[in-house]
Protein backbone atom coordinates (compact mmCIF):
# COMPACT_ATOMS: atom_id res chain seq x y z
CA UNK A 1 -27.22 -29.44 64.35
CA UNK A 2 -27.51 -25.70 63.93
CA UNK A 3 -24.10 -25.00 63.32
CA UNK A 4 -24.16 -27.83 60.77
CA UNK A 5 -27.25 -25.64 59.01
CA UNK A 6 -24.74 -22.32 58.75
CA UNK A 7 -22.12 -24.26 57.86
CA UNK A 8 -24.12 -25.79 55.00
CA UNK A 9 -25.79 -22.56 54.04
CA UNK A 10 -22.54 -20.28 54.15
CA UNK A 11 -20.23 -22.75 51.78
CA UNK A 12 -23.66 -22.65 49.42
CA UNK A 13 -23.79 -18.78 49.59
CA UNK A 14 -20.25 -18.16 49.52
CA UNK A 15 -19.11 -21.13 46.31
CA UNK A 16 -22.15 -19.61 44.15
CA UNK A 17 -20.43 -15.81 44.43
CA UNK A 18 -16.40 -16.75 44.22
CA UNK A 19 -17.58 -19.71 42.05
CA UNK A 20 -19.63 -17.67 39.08
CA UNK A 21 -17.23 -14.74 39.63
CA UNK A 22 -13.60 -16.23 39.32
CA UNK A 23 -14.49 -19.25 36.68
CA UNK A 24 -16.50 -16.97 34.30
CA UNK A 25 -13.89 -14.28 34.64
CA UNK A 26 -10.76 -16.73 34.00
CA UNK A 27 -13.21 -18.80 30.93
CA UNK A 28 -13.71 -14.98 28.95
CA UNK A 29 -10.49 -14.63 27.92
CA UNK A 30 -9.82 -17.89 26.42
CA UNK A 31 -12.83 -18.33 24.89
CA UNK A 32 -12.66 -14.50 23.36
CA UNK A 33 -9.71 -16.16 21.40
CA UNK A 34 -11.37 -19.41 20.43
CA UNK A 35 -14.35 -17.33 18.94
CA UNK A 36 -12.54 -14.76 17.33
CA UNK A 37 -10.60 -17.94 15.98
CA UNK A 38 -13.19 -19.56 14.87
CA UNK A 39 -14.95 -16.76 12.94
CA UNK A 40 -17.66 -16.24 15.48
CA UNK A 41 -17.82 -12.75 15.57
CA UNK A 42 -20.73 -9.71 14.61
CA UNK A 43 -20.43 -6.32 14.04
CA UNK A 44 -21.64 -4.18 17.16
CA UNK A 45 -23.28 -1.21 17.06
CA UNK A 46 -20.00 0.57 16.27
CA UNK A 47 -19.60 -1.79 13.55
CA UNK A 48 -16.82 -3.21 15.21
CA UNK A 49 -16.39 -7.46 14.73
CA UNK A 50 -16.40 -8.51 17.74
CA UNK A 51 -16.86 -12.29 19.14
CA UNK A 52 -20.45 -13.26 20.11
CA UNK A 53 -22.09 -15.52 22.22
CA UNK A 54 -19.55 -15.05 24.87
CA UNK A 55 -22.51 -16.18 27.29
CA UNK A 56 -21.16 -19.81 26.82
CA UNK A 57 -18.28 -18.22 29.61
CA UNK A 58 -21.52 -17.23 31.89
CA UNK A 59 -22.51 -20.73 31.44
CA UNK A 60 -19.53 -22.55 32.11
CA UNK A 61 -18.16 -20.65 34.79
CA UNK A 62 -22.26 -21.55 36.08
CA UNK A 63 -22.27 -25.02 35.08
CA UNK A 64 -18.99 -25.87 36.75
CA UNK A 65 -20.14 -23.52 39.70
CA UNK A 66 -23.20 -25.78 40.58
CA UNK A 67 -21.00 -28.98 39.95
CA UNK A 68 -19.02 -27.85 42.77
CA UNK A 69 -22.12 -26.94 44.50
CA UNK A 70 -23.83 -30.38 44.49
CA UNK A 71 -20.50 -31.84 45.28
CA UNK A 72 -19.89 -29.62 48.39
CA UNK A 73 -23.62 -30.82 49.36
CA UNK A 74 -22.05 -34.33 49.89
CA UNK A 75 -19.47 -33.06 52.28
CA UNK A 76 -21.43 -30.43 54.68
CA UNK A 77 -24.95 -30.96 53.76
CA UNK A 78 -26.57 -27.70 52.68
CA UNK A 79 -30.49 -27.32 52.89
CA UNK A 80 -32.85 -28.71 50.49
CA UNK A 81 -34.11 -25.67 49.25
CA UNK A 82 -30.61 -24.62 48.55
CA UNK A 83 -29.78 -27.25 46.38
CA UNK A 84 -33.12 -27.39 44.47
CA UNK A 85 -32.67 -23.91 43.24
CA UNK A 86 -29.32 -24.54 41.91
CA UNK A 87 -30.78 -27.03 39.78
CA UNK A 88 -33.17 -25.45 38.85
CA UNK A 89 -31.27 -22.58 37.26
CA UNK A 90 -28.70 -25.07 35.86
CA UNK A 91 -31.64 -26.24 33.63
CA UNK A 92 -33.29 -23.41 32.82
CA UNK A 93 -30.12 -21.42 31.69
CA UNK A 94 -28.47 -24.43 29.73
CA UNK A 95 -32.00 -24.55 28.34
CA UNK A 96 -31.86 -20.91 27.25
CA UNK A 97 -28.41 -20.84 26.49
CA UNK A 98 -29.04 -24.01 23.87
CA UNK A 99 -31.93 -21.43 21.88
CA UNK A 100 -29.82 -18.51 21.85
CA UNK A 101 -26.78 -19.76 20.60
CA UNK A 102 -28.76 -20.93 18.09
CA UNK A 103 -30.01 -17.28 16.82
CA UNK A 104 -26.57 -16.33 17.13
CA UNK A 105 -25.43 -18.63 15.05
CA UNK A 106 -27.87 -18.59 12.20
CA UNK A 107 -30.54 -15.94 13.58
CA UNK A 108 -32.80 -14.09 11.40
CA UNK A 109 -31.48 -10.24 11.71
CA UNK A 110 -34.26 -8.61 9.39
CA UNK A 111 -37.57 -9.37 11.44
CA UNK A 112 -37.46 -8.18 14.84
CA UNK A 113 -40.60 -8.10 18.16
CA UNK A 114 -42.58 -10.91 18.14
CA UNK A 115 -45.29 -9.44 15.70
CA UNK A 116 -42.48 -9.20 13.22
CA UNK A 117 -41.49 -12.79 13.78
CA UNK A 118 -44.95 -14.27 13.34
CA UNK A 119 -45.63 -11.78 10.25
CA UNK A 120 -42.76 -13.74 8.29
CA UNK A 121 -44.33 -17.01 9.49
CA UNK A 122 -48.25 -15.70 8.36
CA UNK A 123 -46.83 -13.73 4.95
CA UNK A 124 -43.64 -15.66 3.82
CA UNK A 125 -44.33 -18.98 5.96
CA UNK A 126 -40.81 -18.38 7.46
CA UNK A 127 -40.22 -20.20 10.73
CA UNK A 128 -37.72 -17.57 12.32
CA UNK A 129 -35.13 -18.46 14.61
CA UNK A 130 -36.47 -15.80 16.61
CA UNK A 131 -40.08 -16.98 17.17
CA UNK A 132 -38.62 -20.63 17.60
CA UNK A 133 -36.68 -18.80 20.83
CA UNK A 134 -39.81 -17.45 21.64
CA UNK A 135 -41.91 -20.91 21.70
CA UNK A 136 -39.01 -22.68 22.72
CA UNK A 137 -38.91 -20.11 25.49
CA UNK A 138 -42.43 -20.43 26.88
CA UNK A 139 -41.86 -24.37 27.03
CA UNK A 140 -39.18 -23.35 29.55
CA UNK A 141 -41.01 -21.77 31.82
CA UNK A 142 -43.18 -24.37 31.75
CA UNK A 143 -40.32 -26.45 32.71
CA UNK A 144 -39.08 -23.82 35.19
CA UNK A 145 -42.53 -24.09 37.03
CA UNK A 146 -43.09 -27.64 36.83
CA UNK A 147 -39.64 -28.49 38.73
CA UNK A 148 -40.43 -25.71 41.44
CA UNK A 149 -43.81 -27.53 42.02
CA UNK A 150 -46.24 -24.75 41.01
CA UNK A 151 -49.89 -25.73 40.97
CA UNK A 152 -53.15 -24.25 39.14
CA UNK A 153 -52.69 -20.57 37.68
CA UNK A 154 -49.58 -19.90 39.53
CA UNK A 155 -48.10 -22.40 37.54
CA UNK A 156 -48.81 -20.32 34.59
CA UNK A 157 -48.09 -17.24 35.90
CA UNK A 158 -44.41 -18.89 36.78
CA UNK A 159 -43.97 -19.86 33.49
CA UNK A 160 -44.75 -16.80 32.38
CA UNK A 161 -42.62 -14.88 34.04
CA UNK A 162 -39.82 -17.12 33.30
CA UNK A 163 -39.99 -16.67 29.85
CA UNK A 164 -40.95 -12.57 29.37
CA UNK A 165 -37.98 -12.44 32.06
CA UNK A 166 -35.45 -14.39 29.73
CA UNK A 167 -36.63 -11.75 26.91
CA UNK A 168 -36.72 -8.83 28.90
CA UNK A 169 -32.72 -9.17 29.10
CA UNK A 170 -32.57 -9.75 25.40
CA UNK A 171 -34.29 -6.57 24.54
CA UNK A 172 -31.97 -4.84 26.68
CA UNK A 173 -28.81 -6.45 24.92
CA UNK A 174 -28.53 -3.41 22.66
CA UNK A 175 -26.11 -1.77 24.03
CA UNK A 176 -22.64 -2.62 25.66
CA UNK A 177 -23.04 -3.21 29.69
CA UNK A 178 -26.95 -2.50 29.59
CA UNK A 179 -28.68 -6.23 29.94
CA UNK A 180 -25.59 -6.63 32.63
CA UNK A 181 -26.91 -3.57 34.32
CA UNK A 182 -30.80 -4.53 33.68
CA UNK A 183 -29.62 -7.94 35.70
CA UNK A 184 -27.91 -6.30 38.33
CA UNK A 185 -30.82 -3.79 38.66
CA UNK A 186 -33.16 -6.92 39.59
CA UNK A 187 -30.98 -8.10 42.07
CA UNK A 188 -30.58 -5.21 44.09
CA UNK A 189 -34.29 -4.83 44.05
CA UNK A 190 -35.60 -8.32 44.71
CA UNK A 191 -32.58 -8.35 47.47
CA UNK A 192 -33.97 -5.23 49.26
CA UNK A 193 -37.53 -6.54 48.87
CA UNK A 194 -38.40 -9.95 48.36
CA UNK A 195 -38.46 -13.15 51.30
CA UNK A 196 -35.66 -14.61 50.56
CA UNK A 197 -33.44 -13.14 48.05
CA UNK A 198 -30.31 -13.15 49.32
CA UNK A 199 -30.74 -16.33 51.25
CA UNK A 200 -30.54 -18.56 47.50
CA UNK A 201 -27.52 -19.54 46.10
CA UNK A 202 -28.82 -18.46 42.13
CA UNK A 203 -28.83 -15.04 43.70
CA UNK A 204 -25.05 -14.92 44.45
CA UNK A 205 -24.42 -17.03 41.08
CA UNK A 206 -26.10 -14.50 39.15
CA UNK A 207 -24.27 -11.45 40.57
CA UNK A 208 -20.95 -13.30 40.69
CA UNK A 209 -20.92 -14.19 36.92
CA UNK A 210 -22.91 -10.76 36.12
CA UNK A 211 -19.65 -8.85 37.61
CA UNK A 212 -17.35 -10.78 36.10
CA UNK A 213 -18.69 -10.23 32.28
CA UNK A 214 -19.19 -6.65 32.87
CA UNK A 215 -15.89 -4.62 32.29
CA UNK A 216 -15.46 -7.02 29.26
CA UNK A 217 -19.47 -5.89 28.14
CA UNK A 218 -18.71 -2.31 29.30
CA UNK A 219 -15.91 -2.17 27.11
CA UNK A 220 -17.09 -3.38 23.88
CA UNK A 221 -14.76 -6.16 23.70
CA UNK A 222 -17.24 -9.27 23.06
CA UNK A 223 -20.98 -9.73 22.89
CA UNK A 224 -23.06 -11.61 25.03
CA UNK A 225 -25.63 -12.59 22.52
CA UNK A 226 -28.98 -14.29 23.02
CA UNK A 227 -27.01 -17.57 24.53
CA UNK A 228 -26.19 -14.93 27.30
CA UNK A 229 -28.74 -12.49 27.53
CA UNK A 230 -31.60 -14.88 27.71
CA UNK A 231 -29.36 -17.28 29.91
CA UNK A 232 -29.06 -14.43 32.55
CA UNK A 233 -33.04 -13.54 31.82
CA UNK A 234 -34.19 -16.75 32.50
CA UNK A 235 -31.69 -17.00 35.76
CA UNK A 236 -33.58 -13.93 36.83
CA UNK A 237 -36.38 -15.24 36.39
CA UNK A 238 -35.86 -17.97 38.58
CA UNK A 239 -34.71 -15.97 41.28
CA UNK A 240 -38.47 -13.87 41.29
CA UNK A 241 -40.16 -16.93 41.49
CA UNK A 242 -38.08 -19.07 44.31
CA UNK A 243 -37.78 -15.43 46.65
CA UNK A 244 -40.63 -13.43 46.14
CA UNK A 245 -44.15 -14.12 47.72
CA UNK A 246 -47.36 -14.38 45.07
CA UNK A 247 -47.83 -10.63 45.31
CA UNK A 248 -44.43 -10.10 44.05
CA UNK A 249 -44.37 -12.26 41.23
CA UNK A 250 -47.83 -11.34 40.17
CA UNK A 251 -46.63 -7.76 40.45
CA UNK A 252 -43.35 -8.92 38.28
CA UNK A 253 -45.36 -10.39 35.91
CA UNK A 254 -47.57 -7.03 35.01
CA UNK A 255 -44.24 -5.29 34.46
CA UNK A 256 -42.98 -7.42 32.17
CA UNK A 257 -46.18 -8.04 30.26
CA UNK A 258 -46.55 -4.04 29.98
CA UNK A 259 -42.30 -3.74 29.46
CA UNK A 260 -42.86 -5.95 26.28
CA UNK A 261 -46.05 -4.28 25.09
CA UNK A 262 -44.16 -0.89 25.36
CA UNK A 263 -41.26 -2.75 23.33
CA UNK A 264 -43.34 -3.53 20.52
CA UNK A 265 -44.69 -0.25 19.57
CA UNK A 266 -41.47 2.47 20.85
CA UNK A 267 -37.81 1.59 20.74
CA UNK A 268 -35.78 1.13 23.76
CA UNK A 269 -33.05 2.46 22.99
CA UNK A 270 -34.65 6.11 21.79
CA UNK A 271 -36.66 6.02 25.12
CA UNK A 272 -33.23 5.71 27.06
CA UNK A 273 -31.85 8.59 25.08
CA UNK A 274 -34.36 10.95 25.56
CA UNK A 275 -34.59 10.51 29.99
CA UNK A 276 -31.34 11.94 31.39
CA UNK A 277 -31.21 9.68 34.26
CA UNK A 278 -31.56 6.42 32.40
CA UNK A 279 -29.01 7.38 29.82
CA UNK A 280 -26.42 8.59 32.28
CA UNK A 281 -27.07 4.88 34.07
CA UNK A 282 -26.80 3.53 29.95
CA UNK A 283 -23.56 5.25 29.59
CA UNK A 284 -21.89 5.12 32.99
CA UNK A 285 -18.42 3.05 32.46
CA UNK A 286 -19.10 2.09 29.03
CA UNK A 287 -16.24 2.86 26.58
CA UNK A 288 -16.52 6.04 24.63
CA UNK A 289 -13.94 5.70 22.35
């Protein structure tokens, strides 16, 4: 019966890596040419047009991940737990991924923080694509922390941290490679520190598909927009909730809440400039020319 447990709980851990790393990597380059083909493309910060969205690859290669995932359950039984978090991020980032693309696609570009978005809907009574992301991504959380059975103000706090999570990795998204490196940043911490990091299957789904997208982010060669940013976010998000204990998550969520305070009043971007060590980790194997 024990060997039956590892046997269960290695095919998990080991299909969520190869699984998120080889489909998303094989799905980027094919759907690079169907976006550039189809006109879905932005200019970058170099003013470069270059496809975005490309989180739909992070998605798929996800989405068909976990179908294997629940599949290989069938055959070699892996734990409960296991299985529950898959499903759980399957939800939540198709969820997120649904919003986002829809900012891509028609997003509001002049009003930007969530005081600017409500602003436009109090002075010009302009529903934003951006604050509907916002609301949309609250409900989310609430989702997120429903299906992982959280009860009284933890199920709040879940939710919460779900959703400022999901964001977090959007405001990040500035800069070629940085919400890759903001993701991959929160998994080495929460797999040094929390109960069970490592031991989840969205942990090695998350990194897989993260290193897979990166070169392509790194080098400036597609976008992953909100559909991937807050896809990613909200996958993170997940992760805190289903491997830390309550003092971690509590302790997540006061980051984030002060992380997005900061973010409304300073610029990211200027703050990373002006500390050597963050912009040396901004720049490091990003394309310079």
């Amino acid at each position: 019966m024990m060997n039956d447990t590892w046997i269960g709980v290695a095919t998990g851990l080991l299909l969520s890596f190869w699984g998120g790393y080889l489909l998303t990597g094989w799905l980027l380059s094919p759907l690079q040419k169907a976006f550039v083909g189809a006109g879905f493309v932005r200019p970058n910060y170099r003013g470069e047009s270059i496809p975005v969205g490309m989180g739909v690859a992070l998605w798929l290669g996800m989405f068909f991940t976990g179908g294997l995932f629940l599949l290989a359950d069938e055959v070699v039984e892996i734990p409960w737990a296991m299985v529950r978090d898959m499903v759980v991020v399957l939800v939540v980032g198709t969820s997120f991924l649904v919003v986002g693309l829809l900012d891509d696609a028609v997003g509001n570009r002049e009003a930007t923080g969530l005081r600017g978005h409500v602003r436009k809907l109090l002075r010009e009574r302009e529903v934003t694509t951006g604050l509907l992301k916002a609301v949309t991504g609250g409900f989310i959380g609430v989702v997120a922390a429903w299906l992982l059975g959280a009860e009284g103000w933890h199920f709040a706090l879940d939710a919460l941290v779900v959703a400022l999570t999901a964001n977090s990795i959007n405001l990040l998204d500035l800069r070629p490679g940085r919400a890759c490196k903001g993701v991959l940043l929160v998994l080495a911490v929460v797999g040094f520190f929390s109960l069970r990091g490592i031991d989840s299957p969205v942990y090695w789904l998350l990194l897989g598909a993260t290193v897979a997208y990166l070169p392509e982010d790194l080098g400036a060669r597609m976008m992953l927009g909100d559909a991937g940013s807050n896809l990613l976010g909200g996958g993170v998000g997940v992760l805190v909730l289903v491997s830390c204990g309550t003092t971690g998550i509590l302790a997540w969520g006061i980051f984030l809440v002060l992380f997005h305070l900061y973010a409304e009043k300073y610029s990211l971007t200027e703050t990373i400039e002006r500390n050597r060590l963050l912009r040396w980790l901004d720049v490091l194997g990003r394309r310079t020319a």
